[in-house]
PDB file of N, CA and C in Angstrom:
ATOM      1  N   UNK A   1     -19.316   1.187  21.142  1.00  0.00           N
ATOM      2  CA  UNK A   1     -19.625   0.960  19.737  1.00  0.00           C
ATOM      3  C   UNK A   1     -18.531   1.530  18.834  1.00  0.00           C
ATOM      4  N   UNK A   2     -18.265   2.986  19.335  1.00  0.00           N
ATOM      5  CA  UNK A   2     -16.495   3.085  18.570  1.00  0.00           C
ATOM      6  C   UNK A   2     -15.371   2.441  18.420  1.00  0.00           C
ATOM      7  N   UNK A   3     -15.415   1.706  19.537  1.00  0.00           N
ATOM      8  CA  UNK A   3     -14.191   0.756  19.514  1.00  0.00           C
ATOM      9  C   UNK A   3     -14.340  -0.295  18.399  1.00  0.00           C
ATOM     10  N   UNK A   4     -15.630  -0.884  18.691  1.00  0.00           N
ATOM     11  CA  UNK A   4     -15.721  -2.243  17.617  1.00  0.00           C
ATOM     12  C   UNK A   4     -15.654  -1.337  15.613  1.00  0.00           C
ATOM     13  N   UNK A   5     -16.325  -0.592  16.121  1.00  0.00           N
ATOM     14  CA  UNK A   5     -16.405  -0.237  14.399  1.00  0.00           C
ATOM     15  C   UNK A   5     -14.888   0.086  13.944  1.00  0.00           C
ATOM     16  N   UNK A   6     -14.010   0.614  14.967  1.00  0.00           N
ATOM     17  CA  UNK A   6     -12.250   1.150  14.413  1.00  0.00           C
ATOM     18  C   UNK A   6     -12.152  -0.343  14.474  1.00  0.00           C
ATOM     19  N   UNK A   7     -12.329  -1.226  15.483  1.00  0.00           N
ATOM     20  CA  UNK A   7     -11.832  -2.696  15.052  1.00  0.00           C
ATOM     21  C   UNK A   7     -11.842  -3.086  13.423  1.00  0.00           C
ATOM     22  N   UNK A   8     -13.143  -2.893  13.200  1.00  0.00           N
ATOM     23  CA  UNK A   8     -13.643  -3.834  11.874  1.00  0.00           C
ATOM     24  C   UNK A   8     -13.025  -2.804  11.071  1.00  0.00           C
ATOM     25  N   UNK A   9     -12.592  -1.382  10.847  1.00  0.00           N
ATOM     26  CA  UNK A   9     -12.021  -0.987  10.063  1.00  0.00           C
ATOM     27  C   UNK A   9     -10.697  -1.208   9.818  1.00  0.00           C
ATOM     28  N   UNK A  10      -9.822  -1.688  10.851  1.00  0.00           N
ATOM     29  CA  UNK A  10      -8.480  -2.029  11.091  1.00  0.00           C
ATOM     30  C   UNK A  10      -8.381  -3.459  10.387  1.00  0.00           C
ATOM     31  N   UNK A  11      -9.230  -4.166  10.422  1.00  0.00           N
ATOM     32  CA  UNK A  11      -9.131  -5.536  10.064  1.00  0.00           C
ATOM     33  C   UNK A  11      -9.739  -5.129   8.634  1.00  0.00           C
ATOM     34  N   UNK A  12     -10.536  -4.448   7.949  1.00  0.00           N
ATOM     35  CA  UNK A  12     -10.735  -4.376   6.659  1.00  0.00           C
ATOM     36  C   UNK A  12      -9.103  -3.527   5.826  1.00  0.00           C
ATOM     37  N   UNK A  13      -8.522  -3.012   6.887  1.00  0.00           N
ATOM     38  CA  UNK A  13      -7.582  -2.132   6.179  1.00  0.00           C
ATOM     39  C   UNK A  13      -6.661  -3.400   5.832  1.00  0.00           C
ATOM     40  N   UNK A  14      -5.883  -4.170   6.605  1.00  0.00           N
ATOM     41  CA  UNK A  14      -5.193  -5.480   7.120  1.00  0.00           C
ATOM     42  C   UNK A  14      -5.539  -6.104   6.002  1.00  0.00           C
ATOM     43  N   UNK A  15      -6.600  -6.870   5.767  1.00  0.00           N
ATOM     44  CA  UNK A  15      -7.401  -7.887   4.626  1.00  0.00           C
ATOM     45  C   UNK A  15      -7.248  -7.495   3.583  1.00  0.00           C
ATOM     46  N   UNK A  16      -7.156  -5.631   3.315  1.00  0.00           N
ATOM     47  CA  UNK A  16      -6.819  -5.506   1.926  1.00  0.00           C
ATOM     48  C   UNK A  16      -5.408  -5.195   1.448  1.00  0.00           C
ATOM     49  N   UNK A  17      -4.958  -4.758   2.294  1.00  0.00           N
ATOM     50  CA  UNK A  17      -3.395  -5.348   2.423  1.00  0.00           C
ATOM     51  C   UNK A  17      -2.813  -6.286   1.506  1.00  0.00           C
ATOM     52  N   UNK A  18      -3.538  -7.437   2.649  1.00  0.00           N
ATOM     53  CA  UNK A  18      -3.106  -8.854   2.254  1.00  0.00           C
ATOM     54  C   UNK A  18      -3.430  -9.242   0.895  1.00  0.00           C
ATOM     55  N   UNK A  19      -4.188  -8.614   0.677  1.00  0.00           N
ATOM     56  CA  UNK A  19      -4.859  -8.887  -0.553  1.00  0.00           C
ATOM     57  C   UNK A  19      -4.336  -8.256  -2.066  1.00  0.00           C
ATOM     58  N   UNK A  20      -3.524  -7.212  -1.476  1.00  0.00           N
ATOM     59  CA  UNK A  20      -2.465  -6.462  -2.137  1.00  0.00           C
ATOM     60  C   UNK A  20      -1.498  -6.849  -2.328  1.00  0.00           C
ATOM     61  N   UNK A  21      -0.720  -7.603  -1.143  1.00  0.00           N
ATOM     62  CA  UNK A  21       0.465  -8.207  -1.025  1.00  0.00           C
ATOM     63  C   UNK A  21       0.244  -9.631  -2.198  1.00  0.00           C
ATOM     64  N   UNK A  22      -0.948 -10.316  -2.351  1.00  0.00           N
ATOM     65  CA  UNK A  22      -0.978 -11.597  -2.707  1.00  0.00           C
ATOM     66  C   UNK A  22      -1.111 -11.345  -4.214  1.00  0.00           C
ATOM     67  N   UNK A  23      -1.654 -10.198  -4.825  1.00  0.00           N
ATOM     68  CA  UNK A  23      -1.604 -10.315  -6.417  1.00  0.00           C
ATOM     69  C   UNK A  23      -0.283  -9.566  -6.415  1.00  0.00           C
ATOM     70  N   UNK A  24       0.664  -9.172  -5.794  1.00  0.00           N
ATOM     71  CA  UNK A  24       2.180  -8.374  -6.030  1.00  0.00           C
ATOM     72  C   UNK A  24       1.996  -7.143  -6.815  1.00  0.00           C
ATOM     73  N   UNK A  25       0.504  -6.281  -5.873  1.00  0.00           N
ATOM     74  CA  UNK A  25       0.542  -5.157  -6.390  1.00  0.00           C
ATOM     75  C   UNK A  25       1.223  -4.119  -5.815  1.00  0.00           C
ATOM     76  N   UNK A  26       1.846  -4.623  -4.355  1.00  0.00           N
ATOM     77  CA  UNK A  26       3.028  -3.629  -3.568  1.00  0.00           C
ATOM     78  C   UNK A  26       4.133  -3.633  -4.440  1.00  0.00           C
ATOM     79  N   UNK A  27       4.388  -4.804  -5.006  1.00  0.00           N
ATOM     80  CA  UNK A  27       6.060  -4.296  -5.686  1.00  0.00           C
ATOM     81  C   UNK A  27       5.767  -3.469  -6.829  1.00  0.00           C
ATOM     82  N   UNK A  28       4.493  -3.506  -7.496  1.00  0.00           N
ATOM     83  CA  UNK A  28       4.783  -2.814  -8.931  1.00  0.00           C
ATOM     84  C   UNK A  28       4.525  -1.737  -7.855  1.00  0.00           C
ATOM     85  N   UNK A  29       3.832  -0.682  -6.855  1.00  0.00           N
ATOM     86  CA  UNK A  29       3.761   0.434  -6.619  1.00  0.00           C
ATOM     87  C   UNK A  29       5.217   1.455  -5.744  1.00  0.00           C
ATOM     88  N   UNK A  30       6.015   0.382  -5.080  1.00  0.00           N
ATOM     89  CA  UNK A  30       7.315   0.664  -4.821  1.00  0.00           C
ATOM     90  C   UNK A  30       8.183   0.635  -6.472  1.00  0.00           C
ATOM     91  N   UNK A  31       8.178   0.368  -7.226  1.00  0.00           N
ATOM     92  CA  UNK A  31       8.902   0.371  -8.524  1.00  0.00           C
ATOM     93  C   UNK A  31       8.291   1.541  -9.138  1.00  0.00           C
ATOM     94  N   UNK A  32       7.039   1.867  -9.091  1.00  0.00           N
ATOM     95  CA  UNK A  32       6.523   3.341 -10.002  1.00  0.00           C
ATOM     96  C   UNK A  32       7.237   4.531  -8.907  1.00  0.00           C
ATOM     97  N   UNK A  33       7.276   4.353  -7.455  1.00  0.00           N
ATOM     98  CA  UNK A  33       7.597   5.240  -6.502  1.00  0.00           C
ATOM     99  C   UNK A  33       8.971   5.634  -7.156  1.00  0.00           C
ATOM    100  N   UNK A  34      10.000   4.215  -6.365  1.00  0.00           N
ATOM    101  CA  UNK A  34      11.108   4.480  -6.836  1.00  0.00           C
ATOM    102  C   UNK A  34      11.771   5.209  -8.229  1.00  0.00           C
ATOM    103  N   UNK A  35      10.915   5.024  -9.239  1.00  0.00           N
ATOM    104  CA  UNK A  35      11.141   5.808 -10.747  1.00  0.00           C
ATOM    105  C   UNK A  35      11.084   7.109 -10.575  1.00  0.00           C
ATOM    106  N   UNK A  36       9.549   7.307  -9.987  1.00  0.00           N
ATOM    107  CA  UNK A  36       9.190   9.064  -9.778  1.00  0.00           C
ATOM    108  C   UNK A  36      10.577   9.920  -9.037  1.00  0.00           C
ATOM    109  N   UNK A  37      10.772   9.092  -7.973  1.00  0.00           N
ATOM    110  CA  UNK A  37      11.649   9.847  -7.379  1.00  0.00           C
ATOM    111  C   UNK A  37      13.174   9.944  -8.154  1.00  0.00           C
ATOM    112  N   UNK A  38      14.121   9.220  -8.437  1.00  0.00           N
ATOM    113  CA  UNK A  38      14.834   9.233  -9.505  1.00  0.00           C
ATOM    114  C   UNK A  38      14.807  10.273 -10.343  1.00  0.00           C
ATOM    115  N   UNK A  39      13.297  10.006 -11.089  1.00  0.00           N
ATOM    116  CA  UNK A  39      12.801  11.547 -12.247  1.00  0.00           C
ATOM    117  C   UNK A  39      13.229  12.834 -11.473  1.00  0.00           C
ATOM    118  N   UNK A  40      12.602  13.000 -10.358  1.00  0.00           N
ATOM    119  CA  UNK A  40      13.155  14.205  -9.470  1.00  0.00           C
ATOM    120  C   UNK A  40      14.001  14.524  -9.414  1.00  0.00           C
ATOM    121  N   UNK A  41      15.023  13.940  -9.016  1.00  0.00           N
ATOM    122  CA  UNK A  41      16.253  14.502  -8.941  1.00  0.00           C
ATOM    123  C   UNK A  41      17.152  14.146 -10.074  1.00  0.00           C
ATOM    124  N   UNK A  42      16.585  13.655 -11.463  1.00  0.00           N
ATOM    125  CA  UNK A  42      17.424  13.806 -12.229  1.00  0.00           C
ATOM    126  C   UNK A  42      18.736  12.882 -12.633  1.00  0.00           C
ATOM    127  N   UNK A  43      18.195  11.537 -11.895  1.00  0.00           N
ATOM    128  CA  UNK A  43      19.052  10.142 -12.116  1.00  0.00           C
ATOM    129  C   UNK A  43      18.446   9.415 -13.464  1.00  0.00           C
ATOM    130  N   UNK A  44      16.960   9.384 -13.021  1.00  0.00           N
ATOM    131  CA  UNK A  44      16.170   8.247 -14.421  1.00  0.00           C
ATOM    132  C   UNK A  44      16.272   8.595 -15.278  1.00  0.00           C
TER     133      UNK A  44
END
């Protein structure tokens, strides 16, 4: 029964992913990353 439930959690993690990837909310969160870090050291 552990196995199937890490299944269905692996595939809910996956689905929302995708689902991340499809409104292009990964690039705006790599672009806030990339800024922060910049701020750090004093480039941005």
């Amino acid at each position: 029964m552990l196995k199937q439930t890490g299944f269905y959690v692996l595939m809910l993690g996956i689905g929302l992913m995708l689902v991340g990837l499809y409104r292009q909310e990964a690039a705006l969160i790599l672009e806030k990353a990339i800024t922060i870090c910049l701020q750090c050291i004093g480039i941005g």
